[in-house]
C-alpha atoms as a PDB file:
ATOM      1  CA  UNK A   1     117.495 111.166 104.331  1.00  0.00           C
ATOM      2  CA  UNK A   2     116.000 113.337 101.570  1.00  0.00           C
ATOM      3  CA  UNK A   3     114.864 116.635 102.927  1.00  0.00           C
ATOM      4  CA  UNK A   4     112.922 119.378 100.890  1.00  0.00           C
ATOM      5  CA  UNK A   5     111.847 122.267 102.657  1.00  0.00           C
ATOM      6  CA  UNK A   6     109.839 125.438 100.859  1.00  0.00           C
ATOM      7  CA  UNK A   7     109.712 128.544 102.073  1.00  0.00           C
ATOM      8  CA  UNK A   8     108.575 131.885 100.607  1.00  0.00           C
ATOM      9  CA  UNK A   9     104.680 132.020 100.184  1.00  0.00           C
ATOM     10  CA  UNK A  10     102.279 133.945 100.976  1.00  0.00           C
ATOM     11  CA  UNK A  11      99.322 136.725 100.068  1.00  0.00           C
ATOM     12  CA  UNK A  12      99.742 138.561  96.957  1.00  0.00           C
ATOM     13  CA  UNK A  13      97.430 140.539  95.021  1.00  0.00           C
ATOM     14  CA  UNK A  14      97.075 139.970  91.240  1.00  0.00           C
ATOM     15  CA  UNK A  15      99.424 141.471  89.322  1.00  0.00           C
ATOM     16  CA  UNK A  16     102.072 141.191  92.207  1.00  0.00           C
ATOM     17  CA  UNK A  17     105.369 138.411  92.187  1.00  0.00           C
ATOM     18  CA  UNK A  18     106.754 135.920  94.941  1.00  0.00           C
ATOM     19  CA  UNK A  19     109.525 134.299  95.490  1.00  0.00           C
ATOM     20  CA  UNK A  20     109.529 130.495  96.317  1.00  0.00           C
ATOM     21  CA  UNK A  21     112.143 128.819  97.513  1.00  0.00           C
ATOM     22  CA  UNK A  22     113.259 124.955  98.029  1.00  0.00           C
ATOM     23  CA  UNK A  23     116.239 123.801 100.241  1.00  0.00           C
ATOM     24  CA  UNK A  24     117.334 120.085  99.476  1.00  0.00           C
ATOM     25  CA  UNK A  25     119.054 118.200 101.437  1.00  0.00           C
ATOM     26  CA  UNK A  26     120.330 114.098 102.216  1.00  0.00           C
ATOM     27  CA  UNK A  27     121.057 113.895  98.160  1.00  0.00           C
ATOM     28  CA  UNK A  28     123.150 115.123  95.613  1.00  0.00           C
ATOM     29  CA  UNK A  29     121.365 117.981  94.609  1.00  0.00           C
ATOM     30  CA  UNK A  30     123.301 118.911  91.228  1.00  0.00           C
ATOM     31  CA  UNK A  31     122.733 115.289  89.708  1.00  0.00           C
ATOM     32  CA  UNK A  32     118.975 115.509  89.733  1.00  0.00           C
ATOM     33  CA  UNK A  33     115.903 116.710  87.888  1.00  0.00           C
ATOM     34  CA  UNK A  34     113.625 119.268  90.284  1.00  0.00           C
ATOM     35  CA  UNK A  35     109.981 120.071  90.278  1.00  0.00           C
ATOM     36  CA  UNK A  36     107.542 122.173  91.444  1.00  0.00           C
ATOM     37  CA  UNK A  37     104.079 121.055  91.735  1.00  0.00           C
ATOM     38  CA  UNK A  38     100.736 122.934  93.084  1.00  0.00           C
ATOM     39  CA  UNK A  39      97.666 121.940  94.224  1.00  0.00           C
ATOM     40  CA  UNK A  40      94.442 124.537  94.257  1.00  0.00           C
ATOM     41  CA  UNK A  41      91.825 124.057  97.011  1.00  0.00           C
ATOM     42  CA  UNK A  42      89.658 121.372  96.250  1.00  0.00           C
ATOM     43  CA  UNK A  43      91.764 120.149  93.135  1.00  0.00           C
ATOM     44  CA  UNK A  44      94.782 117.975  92.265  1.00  0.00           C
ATOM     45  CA  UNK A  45      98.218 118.198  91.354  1.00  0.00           C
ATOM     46  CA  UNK A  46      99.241 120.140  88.916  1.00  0.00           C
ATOM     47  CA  UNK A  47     102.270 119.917  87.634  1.00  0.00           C
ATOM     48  CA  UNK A  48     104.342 123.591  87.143  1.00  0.00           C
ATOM     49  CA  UNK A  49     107.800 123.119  85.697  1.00  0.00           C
ATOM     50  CA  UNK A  50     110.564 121.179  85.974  1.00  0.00           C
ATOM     51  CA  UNK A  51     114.744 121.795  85.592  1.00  0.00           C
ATOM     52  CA  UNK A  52     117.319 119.422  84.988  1.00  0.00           C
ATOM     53  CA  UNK A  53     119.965 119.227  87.133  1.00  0.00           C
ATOM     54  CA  UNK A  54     123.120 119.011  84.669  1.00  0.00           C
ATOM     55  CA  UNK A  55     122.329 121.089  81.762  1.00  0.00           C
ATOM     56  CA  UNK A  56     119.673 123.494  83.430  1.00  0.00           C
ATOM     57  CA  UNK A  57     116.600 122.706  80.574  1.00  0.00           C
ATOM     58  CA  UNK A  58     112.947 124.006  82.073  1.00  0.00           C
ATOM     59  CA  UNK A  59     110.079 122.788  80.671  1.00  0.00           C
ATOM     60  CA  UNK A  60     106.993 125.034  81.907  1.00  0.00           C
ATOM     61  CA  UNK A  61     103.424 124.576  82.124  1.00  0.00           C
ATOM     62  CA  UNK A  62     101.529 126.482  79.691  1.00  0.00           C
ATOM     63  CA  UNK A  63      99.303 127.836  82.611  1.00  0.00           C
ATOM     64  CA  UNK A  64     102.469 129.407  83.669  1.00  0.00           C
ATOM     65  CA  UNK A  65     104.748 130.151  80.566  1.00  0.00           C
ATOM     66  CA  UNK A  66     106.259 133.790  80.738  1.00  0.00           C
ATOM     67  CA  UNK A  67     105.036 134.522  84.061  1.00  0.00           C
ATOM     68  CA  UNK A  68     107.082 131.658  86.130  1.00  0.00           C
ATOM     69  CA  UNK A  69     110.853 131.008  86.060  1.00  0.00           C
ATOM     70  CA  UNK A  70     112.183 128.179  87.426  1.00  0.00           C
ATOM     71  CA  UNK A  71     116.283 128.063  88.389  1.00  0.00           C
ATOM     72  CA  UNK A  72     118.688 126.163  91.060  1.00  0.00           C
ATOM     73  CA  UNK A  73     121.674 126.965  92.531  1.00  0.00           C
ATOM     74  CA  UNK A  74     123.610 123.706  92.504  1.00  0.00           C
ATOM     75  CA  UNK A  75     126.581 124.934  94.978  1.00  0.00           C
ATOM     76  CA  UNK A  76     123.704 125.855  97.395  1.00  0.00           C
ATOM     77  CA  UNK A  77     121.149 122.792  96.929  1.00  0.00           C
ATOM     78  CA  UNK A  78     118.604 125.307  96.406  1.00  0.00           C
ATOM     79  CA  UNK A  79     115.891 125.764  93.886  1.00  0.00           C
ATOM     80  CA  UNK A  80     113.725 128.248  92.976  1.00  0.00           C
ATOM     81  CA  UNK A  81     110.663 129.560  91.452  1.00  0.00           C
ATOM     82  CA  UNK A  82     110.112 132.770  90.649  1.00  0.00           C
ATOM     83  CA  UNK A  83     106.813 133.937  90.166  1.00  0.00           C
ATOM     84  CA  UNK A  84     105.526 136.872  88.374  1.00  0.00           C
ATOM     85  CA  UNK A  85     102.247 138.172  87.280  1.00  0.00           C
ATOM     86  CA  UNK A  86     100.525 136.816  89.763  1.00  0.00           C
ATOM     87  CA  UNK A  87      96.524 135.500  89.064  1.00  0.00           C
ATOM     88  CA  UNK A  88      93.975 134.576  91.356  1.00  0.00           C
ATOM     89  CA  UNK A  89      94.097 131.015  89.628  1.00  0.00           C
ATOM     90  CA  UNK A  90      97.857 130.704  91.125  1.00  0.00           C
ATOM     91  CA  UNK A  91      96.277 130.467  94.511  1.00  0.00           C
ATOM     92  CA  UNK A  92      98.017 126.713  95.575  1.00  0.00           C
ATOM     93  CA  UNK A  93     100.248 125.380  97.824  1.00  0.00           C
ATOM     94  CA  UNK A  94     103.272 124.891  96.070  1.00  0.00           C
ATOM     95  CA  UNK A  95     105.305 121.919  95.914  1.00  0.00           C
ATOM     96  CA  UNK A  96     108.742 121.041  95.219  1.00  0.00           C
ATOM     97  CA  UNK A  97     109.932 117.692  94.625  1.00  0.00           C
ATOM     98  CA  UNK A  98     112.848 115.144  93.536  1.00  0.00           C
ATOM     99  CA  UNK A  99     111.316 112.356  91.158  1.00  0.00           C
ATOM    100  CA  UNK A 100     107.853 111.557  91.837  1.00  0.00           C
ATOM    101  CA  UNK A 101     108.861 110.191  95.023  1.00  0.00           C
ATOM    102  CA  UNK A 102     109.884 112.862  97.189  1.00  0.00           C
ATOM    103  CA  UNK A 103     108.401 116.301  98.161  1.00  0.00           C
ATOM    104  CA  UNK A 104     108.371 119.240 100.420  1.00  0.00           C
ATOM    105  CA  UNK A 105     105.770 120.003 103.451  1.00  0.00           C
ATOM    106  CA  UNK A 106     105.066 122.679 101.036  1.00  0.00           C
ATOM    107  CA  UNK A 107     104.235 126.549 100.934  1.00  0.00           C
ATOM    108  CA  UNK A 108     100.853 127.971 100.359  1.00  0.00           C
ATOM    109  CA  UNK A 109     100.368 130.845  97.986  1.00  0.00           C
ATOM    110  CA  UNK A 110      97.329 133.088  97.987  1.00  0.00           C
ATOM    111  CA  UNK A 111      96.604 135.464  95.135  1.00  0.00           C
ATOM    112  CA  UNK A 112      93.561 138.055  96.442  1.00  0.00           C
ATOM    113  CA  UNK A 113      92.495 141.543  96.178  1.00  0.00           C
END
């Protein structure tokens, strides 16, 4: 059984960074492309960046370019999303997910002064 559990959100002011994490499980981890995906209150999913599983190519979100960095550690079925820069538009729960099939509980970020 897939599992995908995030972890790591929370309140933030602008400016600030956090941490997200993802632990996979019930697949092999290494052989798949990884997502993250938010959703604002009130608003859809928005896709955030994605990382292959063999080679390690991220593709990014322009919203997010140079302020996010996506990464996995393959020996640890974990992936990751570091977040810098924070802006009150960040404010989401965040997402991560295996295909479009498959996705985390979630972990809600909240960027405020």
């Amino acid at each position: 059984e897939v599992q995908l559990v995030e972890s790591g959100g929370g309140l933030v002011q602008p400016g600030g960074s956090l941490r997200l994490s993802c632990a996979a499980s019930g697949f092999t981890f290494s052989k798949y492309v990884m997502s993250w995906v938010r959703q604002a209150p009130g608003k859809g999913l928005e896709w955030v960046s994605t990382i292959n599983g063999d080679s390690g190519r991220t593709n990014y979100n322009d919203s997010v370019k140079g302020r996010f960095t996506i990464s996995r550690d393959n020996a640890r079925n974990s992936l990751i999303l570091e977040m810098t820069s924070l802006k009150f538009e960040d404010t989401a729960v965040y997402y991560c997910g295996l295909g479009v099939d498959y996705w985390g509980q979630g972990t809600q970020v909240i960027v405020s002064s």
